[in-house]
N, C-alpha and C. Protein backbone atom coordinates (compact mmCIF):
# COMPACT_ATOMS: atom_id res chain seq x y z
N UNK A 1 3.44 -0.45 -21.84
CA UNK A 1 2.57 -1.53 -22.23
C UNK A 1 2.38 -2.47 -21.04
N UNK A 2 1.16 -3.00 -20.52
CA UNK A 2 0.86 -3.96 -19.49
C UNK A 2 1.11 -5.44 -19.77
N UNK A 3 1.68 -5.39 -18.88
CA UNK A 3 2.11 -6.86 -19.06
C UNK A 3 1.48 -8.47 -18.19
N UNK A 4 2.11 -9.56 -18.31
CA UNK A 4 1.37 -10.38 -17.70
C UNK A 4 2.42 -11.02 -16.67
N UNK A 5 1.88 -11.77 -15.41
CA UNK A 5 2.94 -12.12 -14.48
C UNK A 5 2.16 -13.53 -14.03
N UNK A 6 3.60 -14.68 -13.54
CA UNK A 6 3.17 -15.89 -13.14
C UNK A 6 3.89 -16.21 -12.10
N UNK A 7 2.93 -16.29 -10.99
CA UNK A 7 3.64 -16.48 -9.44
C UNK A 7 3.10 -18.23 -9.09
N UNK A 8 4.13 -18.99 -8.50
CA UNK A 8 4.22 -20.08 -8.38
C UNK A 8 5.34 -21.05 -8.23
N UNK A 9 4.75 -22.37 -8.18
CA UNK A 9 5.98 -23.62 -8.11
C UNK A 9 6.23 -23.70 -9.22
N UNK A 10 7.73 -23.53 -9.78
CA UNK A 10 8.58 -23.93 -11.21
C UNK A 10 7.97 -24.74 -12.10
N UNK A 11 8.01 -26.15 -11.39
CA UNK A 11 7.48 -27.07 -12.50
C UNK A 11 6.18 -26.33 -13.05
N UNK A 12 5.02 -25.59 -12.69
CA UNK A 12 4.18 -25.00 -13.09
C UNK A 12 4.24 -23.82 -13.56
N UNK A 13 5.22 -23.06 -13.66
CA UNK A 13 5.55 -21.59 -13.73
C UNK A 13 6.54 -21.79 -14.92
N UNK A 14 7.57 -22.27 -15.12
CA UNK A 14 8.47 -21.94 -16.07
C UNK A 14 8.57 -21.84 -17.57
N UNK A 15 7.16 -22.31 -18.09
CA UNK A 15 7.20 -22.29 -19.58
C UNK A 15 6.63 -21.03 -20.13
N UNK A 16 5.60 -20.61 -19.13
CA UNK A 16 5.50 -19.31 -19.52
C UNK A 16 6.41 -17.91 -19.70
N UNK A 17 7.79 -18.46 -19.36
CA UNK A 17 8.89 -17.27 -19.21
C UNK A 17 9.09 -17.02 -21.26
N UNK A 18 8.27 -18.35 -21.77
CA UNK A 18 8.67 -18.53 -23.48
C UNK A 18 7.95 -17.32 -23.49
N UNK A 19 6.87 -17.65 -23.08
CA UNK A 19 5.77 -16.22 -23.74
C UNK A 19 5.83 -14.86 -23.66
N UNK A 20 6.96 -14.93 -22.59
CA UNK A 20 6.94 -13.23 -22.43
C UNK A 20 6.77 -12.64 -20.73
N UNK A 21 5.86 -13.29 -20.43
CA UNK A 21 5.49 -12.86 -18.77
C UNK A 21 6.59 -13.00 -17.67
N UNK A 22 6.19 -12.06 -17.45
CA UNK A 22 7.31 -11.76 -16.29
C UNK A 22 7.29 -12.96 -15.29
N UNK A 23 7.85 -14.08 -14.34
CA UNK A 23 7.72 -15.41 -13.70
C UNK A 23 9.01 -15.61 -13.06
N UNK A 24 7.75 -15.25 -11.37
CA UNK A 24 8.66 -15.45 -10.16
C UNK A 24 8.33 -16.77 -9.53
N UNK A 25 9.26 -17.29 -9.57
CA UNK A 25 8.94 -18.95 -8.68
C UNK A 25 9.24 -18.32 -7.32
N UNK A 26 7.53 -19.40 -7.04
CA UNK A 26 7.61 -19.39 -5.07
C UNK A 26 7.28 -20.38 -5.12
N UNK A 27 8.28 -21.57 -4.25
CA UNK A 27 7.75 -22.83 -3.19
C UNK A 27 7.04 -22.30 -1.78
N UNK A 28 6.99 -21.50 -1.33
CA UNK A 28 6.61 -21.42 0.12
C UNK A 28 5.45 -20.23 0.49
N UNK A 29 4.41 -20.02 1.14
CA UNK A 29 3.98 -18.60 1.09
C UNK A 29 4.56 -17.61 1.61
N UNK A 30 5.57 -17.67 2.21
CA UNK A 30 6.51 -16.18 2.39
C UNK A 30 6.85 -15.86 0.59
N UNK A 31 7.21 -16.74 0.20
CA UNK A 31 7.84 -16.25 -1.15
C UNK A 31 6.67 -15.96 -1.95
N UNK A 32 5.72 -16.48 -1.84
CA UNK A 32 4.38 -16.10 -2.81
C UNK A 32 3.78 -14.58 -2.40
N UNK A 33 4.33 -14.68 -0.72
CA UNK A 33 3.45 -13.41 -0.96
C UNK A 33 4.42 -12.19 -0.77
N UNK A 34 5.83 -11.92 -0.92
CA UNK A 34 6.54 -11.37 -0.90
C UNK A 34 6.73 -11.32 -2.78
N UNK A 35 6.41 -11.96 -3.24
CA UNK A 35 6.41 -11.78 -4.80
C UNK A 35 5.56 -10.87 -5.30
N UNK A 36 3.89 -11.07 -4.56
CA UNK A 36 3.07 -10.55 -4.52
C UNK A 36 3.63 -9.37 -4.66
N UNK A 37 3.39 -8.97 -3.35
CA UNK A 37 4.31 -7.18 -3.07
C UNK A 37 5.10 -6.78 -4.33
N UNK A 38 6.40 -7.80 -5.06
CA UNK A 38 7.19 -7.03 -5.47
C UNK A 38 6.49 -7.05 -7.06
N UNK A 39 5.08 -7.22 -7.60
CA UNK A 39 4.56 -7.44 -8.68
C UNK A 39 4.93 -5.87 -9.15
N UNK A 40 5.60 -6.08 -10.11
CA UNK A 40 5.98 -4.38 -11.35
C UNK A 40 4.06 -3.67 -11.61
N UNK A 41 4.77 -2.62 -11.44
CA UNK A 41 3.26 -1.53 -11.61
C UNK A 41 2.62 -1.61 -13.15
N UNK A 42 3.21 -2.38 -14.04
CA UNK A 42 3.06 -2.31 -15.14
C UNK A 42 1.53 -3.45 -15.44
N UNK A 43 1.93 -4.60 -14.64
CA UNK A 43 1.30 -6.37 -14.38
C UNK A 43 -0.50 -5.83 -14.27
N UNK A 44 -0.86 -6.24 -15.50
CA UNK A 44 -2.62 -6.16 -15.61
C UNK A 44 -3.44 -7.53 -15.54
N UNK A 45 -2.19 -8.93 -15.61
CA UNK A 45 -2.69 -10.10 -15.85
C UNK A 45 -1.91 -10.73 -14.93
N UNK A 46 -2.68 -11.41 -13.56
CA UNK A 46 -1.54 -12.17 -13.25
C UNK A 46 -2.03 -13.98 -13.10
N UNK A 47 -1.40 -14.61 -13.40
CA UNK A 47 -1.60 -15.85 -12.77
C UNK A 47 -0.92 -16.77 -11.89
N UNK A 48 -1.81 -17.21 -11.33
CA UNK A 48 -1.13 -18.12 -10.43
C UNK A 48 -1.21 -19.49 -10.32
N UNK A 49 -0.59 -20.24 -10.06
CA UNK A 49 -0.33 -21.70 -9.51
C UNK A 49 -1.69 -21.92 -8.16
N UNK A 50 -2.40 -23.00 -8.40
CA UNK A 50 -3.61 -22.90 -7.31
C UNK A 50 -3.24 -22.91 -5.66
N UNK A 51 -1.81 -23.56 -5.78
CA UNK A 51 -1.53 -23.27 -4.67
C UNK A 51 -0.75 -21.88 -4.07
N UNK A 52 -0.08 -21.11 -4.69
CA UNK A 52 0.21 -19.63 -4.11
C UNK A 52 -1.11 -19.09 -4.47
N UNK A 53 -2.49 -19.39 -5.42
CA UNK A 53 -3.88 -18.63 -5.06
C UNK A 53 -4.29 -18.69 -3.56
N UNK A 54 -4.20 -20.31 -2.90
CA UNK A 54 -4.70 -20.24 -1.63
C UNK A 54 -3.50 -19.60 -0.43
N UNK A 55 -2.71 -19.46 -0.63
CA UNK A 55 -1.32 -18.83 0.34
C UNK A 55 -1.97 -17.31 0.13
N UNK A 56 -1.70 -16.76 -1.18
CA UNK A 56 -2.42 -15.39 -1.07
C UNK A 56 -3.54 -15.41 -0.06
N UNK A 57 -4.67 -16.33 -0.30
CA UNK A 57 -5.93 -16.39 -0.20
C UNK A 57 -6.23 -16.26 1.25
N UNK A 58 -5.17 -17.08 2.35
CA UNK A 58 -4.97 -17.11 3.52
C UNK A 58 -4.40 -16.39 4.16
N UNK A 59 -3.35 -15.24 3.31
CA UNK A 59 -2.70 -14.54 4.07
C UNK A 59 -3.40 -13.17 4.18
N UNK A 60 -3.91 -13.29 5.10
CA UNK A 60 -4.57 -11.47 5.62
C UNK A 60 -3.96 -10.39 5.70
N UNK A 61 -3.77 -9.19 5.61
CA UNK A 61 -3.49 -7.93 5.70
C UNK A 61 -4.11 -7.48 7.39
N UNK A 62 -3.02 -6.44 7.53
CA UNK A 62 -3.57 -6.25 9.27
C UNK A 62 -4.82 -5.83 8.84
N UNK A 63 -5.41 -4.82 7.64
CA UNK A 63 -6.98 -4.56 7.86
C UNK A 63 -7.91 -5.68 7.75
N UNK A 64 -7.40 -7.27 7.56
CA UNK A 64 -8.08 -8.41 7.60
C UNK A 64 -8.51 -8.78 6.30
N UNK A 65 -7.91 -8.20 5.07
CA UNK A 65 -8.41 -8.63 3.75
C UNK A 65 -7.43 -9.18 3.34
N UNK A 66 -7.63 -10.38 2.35
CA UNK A 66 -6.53 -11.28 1.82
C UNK A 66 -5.77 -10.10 0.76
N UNK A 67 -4.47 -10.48 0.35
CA UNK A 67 -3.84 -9.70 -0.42
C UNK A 67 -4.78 -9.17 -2.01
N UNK A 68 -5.53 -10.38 -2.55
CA UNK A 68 -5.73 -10.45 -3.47
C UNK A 68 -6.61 -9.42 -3.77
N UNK A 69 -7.32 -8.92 -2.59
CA UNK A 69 -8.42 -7.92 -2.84
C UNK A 69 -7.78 -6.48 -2.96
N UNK A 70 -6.62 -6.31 -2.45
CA UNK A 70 -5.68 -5.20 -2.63
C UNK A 70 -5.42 -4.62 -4.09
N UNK A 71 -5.51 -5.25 -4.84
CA UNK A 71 -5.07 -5.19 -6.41
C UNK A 71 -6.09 -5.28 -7.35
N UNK A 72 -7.20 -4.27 -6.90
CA UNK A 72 -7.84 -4.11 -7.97
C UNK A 72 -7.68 -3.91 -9.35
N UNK A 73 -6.51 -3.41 -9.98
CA UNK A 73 -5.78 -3.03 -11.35
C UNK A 73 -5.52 -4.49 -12.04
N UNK A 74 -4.71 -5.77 -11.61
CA UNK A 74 -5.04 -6.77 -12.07
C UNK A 74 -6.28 -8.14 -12.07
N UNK A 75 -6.20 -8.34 -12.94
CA UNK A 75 -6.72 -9.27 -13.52
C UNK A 75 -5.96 -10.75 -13.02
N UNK A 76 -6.46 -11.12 -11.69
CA UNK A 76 -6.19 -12.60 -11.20
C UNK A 76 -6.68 -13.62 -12.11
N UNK A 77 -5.85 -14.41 -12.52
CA UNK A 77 -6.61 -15.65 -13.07
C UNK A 77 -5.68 -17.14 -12.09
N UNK A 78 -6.79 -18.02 -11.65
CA UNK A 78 -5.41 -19.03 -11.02
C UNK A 78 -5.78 -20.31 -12.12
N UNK A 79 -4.80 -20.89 -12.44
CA UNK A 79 -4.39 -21.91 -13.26
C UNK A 79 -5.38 -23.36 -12.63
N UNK A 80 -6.15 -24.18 -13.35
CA UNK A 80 -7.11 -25.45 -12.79
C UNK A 80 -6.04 -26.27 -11.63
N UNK A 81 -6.56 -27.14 -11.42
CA UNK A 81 -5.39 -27.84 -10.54
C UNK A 81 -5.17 -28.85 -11.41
């Protein structure tokens, strides 16, 4: 069954652990985007905190595309600010 995932800063990330979704806290973009990477093959929904959206958003891949375009299978949604 596919599940949903929430990458971000705690204070913004932690209530959703009630609901079920899998929720990795990142303060920093090494950790946002090393979370990234370790997202379970299962994750069809992910959201994020607006600020690990723009850390993804900035961090390029050597072929020059941000991570986010890598993951066609989920469903990005980033949280308003």
């Amino acid at each position: 069954m596919a599940r949903a995932a929430v990458i971000g800063e705690a204070v913004r990330t932690a209530g959703f652990a009630l609901a079920g979704a899998v929720v990795t806290t990142a303060e920093t973009a090494e950790e946002t985007l090393a979370a990234w990477r370790a997202l379970p093959g299962d994750i069809a929904v992910l959201i994020l905190t607006p600020r690990a959206a723009g850390w993804l958003g900035d961090s390029a891949s050597p072929g020059g595309s941000p991570p986010l375009a890598s993951r066609r299978d989920v469903l990005v949604v980033v949280m308003p600010e």
